[in-house]
C-alpha atoms as a PDB file:
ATOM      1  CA  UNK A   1     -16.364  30.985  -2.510  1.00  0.00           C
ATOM      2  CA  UNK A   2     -15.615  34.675  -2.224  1.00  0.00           C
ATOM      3  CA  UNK A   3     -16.291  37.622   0.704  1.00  0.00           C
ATOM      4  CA  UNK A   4     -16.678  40.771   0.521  1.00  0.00           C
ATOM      5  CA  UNK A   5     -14.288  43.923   0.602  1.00  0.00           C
ATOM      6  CA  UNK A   6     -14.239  47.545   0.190  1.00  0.00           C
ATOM      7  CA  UNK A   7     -13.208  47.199  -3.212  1.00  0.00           C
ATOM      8  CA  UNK A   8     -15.647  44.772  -3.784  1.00  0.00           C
ATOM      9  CA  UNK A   9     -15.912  40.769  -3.990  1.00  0.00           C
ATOM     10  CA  UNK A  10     -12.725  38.563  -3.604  1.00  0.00           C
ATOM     11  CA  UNK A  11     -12.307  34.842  -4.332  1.00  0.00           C
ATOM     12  CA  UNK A  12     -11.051  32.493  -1.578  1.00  0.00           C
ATOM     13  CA  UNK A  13      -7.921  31.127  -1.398  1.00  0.00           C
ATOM     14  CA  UNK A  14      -6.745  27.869  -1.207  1.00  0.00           C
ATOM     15  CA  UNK A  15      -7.539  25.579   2.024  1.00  0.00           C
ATOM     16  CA  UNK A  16     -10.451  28.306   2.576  1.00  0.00           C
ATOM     17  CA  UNK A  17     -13.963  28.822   2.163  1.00  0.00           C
ATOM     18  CA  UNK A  18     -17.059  30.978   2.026  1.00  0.00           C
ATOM     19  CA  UNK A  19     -20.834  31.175   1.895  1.00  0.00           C
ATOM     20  CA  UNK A  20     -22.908  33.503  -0.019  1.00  0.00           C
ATOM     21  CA  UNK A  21     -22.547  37.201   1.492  1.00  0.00           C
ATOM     22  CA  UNK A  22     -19.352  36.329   3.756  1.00  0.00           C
ATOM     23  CA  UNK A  23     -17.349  39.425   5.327  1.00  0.00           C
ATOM     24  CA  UNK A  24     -14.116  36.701   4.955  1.00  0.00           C
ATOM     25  CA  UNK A  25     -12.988  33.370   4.254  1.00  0.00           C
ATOM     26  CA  UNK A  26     -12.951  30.666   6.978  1.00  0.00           C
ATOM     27  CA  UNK A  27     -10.393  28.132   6.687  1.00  0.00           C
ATOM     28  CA  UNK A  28     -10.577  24.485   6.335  1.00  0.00           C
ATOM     29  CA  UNK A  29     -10.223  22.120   9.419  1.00  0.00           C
ATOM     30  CA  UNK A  30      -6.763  21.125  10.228  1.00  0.00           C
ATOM     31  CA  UNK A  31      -5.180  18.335   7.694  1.00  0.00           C
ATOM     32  CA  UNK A  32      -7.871  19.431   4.967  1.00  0.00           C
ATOM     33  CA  UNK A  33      -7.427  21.233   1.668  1.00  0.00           C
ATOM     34  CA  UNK A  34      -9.575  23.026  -0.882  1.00  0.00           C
ATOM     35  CA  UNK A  35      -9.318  24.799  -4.201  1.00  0.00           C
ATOM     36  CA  UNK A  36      -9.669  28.105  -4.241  1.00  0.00           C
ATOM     37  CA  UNK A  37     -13.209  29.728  -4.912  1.00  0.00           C
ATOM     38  CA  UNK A  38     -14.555  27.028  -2.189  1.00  0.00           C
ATOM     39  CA  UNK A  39     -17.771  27.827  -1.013  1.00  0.00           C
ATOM     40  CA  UNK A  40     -18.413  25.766   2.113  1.00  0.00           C
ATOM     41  CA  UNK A  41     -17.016  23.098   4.497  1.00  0.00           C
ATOM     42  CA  UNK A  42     -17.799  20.136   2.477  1.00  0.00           C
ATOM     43  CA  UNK A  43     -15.384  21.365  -0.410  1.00  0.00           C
ATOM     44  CA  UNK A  44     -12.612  20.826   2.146  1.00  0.00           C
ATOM     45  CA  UNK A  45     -10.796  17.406   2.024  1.00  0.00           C
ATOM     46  CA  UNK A  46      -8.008  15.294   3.454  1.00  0.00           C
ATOM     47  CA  UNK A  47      -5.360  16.221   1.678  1.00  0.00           C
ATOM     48  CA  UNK A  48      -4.200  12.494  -0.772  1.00  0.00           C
ATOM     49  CA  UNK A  49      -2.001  10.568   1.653  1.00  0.00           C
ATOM     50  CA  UNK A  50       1.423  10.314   0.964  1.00  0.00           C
ATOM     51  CA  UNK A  51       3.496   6.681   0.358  1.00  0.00           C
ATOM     52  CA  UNK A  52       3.450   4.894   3.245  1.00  0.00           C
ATOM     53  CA  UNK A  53      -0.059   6.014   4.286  1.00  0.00           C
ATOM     54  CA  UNK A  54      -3.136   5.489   3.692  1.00  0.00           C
ATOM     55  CA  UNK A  55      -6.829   7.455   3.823  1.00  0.00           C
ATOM     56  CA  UNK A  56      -9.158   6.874   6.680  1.00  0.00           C
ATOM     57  CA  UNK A  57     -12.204   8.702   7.875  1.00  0.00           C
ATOM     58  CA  UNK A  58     -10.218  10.773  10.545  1.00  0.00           C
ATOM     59  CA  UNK A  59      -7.380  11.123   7.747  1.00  0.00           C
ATOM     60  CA  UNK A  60      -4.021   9.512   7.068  1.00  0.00           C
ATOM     61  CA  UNK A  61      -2.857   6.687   8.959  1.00  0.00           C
ATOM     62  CA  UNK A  62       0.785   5.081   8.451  1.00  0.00           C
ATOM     63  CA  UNK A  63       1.109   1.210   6.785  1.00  0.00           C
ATOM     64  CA  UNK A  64       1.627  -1.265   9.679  1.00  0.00           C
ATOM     65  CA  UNK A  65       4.737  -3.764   9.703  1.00  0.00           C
ATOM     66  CA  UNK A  66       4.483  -5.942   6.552  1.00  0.00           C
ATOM     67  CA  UNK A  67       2.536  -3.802   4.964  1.00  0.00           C
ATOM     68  CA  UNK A  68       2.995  -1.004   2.032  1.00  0.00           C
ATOM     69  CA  UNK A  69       1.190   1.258   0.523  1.00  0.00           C
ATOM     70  CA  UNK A  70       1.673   4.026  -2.435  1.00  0.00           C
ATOM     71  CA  UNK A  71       0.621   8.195  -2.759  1.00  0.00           C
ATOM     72  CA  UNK A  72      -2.618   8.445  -2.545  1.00  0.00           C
ATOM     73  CA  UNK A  73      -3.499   4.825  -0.813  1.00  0.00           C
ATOM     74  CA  UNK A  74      -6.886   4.308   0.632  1.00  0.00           C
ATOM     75  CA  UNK A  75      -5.608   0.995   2.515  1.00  0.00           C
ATOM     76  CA  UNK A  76      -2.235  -0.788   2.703  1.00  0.00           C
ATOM     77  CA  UNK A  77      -1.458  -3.795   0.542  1.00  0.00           C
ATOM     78  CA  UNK A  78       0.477  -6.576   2.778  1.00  0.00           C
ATOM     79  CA  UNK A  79       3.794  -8.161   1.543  1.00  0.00           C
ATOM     80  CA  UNK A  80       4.025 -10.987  -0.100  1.00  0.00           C
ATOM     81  CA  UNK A  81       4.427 -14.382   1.677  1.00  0.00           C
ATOM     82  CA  UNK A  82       7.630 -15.147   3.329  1.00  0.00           C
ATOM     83  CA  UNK A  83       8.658 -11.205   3.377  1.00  0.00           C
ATOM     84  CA  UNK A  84       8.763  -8.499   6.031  1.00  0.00           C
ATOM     85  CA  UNK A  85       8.583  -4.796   5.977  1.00  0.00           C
ATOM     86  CA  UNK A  86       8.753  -1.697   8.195  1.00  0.00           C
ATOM     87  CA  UNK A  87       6.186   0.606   9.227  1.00  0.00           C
ATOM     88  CA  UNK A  88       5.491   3.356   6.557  1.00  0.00           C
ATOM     89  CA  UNK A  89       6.886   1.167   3.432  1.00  0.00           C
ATOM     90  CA  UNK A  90       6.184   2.978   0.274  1.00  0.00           C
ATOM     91  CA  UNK A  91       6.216   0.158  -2.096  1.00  0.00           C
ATOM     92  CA  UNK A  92       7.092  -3.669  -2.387  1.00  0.00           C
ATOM     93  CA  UNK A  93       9.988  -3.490  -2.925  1.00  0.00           C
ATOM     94  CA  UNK A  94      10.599  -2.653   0.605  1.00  0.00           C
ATOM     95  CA  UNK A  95       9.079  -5.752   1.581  1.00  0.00           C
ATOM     96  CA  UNK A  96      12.412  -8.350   2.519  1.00  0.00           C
ATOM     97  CA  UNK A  97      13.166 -11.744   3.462  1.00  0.00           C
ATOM     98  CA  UNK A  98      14.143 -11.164   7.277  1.00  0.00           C
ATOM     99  CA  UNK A  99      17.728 -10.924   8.290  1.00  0.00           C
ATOM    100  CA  UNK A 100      17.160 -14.375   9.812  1.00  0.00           C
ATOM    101  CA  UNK A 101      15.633 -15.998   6.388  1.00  0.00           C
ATOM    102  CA  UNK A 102      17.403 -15.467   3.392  1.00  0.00           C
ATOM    103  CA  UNK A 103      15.610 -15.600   0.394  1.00  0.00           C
ATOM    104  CA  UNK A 104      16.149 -18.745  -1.883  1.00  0.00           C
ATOM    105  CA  UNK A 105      18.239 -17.962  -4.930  1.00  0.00           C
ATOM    106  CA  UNK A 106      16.119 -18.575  -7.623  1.00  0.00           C
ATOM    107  CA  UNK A 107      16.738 -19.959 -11.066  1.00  0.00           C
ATOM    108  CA  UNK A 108      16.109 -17.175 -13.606  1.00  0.00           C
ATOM    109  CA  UNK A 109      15.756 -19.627 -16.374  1.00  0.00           C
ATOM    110  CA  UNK A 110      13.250 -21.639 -14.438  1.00  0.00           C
ATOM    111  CA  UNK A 111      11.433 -18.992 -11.760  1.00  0.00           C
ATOM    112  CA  UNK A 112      10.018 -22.261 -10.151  1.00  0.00           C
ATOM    113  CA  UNK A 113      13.286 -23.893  -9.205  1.00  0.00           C
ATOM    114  CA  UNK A 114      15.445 -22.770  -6.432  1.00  0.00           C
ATOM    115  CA  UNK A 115      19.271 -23.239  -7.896  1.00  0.00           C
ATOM    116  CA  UNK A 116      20.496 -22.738  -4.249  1.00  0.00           C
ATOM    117  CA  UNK A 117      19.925 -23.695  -0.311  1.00  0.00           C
ATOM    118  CA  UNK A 118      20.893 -21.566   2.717  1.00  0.00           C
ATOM    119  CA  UNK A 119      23.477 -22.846   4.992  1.00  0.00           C
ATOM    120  CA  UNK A 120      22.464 -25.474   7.344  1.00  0.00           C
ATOM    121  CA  UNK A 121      20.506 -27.161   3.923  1.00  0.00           C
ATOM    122  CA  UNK A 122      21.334 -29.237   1.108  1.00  0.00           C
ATOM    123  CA  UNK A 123      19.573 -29.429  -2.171  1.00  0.00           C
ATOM    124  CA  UNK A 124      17.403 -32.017  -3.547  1.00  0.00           C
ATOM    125  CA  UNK A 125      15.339 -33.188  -6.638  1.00  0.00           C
ATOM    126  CA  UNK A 126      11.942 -32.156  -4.495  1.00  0.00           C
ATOM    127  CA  UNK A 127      14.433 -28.755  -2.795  1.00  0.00           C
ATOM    128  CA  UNK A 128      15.843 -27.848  -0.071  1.00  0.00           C
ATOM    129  CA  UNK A 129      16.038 -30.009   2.965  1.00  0.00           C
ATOM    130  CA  UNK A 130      17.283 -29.260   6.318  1.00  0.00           C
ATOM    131  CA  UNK A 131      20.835 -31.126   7.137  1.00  0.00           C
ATOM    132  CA  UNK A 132      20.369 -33.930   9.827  1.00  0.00           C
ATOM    133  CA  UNK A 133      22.242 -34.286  13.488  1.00  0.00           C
ATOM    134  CA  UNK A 134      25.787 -34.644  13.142  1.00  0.00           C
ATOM    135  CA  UNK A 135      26.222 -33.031  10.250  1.00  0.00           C
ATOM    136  CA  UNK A 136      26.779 -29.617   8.475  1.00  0.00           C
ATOM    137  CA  UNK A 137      26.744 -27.670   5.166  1.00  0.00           C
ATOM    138  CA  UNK A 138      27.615 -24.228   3.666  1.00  0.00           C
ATOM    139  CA  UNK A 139      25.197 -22.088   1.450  1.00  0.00           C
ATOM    140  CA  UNK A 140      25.012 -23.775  -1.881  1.00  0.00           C
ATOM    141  CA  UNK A 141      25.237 -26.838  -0.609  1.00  0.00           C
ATOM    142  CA  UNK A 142      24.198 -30.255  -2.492  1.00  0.00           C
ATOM    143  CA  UNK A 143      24.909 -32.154   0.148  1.00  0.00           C
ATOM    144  CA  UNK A 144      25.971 -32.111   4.080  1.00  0.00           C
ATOM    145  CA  UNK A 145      28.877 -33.247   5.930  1.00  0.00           C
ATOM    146  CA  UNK A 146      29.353 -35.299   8.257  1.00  0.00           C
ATOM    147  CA  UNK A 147      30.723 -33.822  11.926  1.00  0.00           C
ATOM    148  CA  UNK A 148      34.703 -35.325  12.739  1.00  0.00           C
ATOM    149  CA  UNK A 149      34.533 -38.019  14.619  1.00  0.00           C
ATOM    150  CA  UNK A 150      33.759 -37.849  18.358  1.00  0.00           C
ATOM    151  CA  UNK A 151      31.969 -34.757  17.294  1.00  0.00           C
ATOM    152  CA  UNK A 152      27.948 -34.269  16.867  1.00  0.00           C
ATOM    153  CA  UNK A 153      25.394 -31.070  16.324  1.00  0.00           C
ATOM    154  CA  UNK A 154      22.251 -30.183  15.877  1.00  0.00           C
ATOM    155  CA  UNK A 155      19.996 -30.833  12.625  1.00  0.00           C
ATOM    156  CA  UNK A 156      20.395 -27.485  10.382  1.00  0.00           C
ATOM    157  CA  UNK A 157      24.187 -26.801  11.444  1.00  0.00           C
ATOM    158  CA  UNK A 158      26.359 -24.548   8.833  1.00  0.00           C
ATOM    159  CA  UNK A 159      29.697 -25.143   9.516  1.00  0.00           C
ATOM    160  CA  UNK A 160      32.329 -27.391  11.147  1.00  0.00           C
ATOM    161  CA  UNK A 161      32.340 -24.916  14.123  1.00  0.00           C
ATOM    162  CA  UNK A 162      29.323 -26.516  15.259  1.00  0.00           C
ATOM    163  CA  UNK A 163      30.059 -29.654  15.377  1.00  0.00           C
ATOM    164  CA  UNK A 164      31.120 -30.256  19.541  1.00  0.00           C
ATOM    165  CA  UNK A 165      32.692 -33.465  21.489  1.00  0.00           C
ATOM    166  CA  UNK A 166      29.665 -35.219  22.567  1.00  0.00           C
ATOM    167  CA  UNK A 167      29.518 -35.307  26.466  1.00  0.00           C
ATOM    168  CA  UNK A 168      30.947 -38.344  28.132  1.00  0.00           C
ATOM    169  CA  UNK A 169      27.872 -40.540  28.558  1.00  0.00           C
ATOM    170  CA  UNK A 170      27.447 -41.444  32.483  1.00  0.00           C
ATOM    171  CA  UNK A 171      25.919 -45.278  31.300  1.00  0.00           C
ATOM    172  CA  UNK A 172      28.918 -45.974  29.938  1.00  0.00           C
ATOM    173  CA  UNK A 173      31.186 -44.777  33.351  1.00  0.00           C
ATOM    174  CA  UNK A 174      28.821 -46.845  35.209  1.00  0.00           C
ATOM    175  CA  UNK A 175      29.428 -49.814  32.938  1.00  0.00           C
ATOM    176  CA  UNK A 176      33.115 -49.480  33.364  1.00  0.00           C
ATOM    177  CA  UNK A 177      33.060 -48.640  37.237  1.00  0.00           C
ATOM    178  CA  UNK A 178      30.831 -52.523  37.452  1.00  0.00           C
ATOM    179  CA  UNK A 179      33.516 -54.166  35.245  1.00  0.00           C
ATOM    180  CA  UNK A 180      36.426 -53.105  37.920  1.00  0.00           C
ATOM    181  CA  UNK A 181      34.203 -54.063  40.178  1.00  0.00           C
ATOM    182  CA  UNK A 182      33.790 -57.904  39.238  1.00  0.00           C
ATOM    183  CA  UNK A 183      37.222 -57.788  38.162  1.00  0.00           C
ATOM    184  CA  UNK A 184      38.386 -56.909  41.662  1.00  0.00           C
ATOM    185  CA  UNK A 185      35.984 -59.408  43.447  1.00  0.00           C
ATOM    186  CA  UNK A 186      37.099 -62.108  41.232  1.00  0.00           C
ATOM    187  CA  UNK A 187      40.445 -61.332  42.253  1.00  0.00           C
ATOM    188  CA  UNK A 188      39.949 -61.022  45.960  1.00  0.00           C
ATOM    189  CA  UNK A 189      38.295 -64.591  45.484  1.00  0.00           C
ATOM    190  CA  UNK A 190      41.172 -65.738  44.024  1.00  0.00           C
ATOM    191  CA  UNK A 191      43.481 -64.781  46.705  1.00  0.00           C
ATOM    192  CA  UNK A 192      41.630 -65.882  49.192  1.00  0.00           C
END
């Protein structure tokens, strides 16, 4: 941990090292540190990872998606279920419903109960349950409503705007097109 000089021995600084009777200090392999006075290779370390890393053999690695991890991290801990993160996430608290899946707002009397369902739900004794065809609802919703008349939509809808005219069903133009059909033969018998 120290080389020699004209004036005599010297320690080695930080992120260096030396062997017994060195001329200098050599220092340590790129990404590794050591304490001063080091006296060979071995003393030299990764340096701890920061957040959002984590140690491996060849050094620090970022957290994947999903996945956080704090200083000093020797693997990455993954979000809880239900909740996405970023690549790099420091903590969980960076973990996040999705912009898609808005988290349930939960009762903070009873942490087991959801108090409220997303739009396109309704809320029941057993939770929340998707809205059927032909119907909508609003966040918050206890139950859903019925499209106007004429209208329809898909199951999970979340507002009126949804709801569409249903296309003109092609039986029911055939079933009309037969009925002026007899109607005009029975005529033209008729008439005859």
């Amino acid at each position: 941990g120290e080389y020699m000089t004209d004036s005599g021995c010297q320690q080695c600084g930080d992120n260096t090292f030396s062997g017994a009777g060195a001329s200098s200090c050599t220092s340590c392999p790129d990404g590794k540190v050591s304490a001063a006075g080091s006296a060979s290779a071995g003393d030299c370390v990764f340096a701890p990872c920061s957040g959002g890393e984590y140690m491996t053999d060849s050094g620090c690695q970022h957290s994947g998606e999903n996945t956080f991890s704090g200083a000093g991290a020797s693997s990455c801990t993954s979000c809880p279920d239900g909740k996405i993160s970023a690549a790099g996430s420091t903590s969980a608290d960076d973990c996040t419903f999705g912009s898609h899946t808005p988290p349930p707002i939960v009762s903070p009397t009873y942490p087991s109960r959801i108090e409220s369902c997303n739009a396109g739900e309704y809320m029941t004794d057993s939770g929340c349950q998707q809205c059927g065809e032909n119907t909508f609802s609003s966040a918050g919703a206890s139950s859903c409503t019925s499209c106007p008349d004429g209208k329809v939509s898909a199951a999970g809808s979340t507002s009126a705007g949804d709801c569409v005219f249903a296309p003109e069903s092609k039986g029911r133009d055939l079933k009309i097109s037969i009925s002026l059909l007899l109607a005009l033969s029975a005529a033209m018998m008729i008439f005859r």
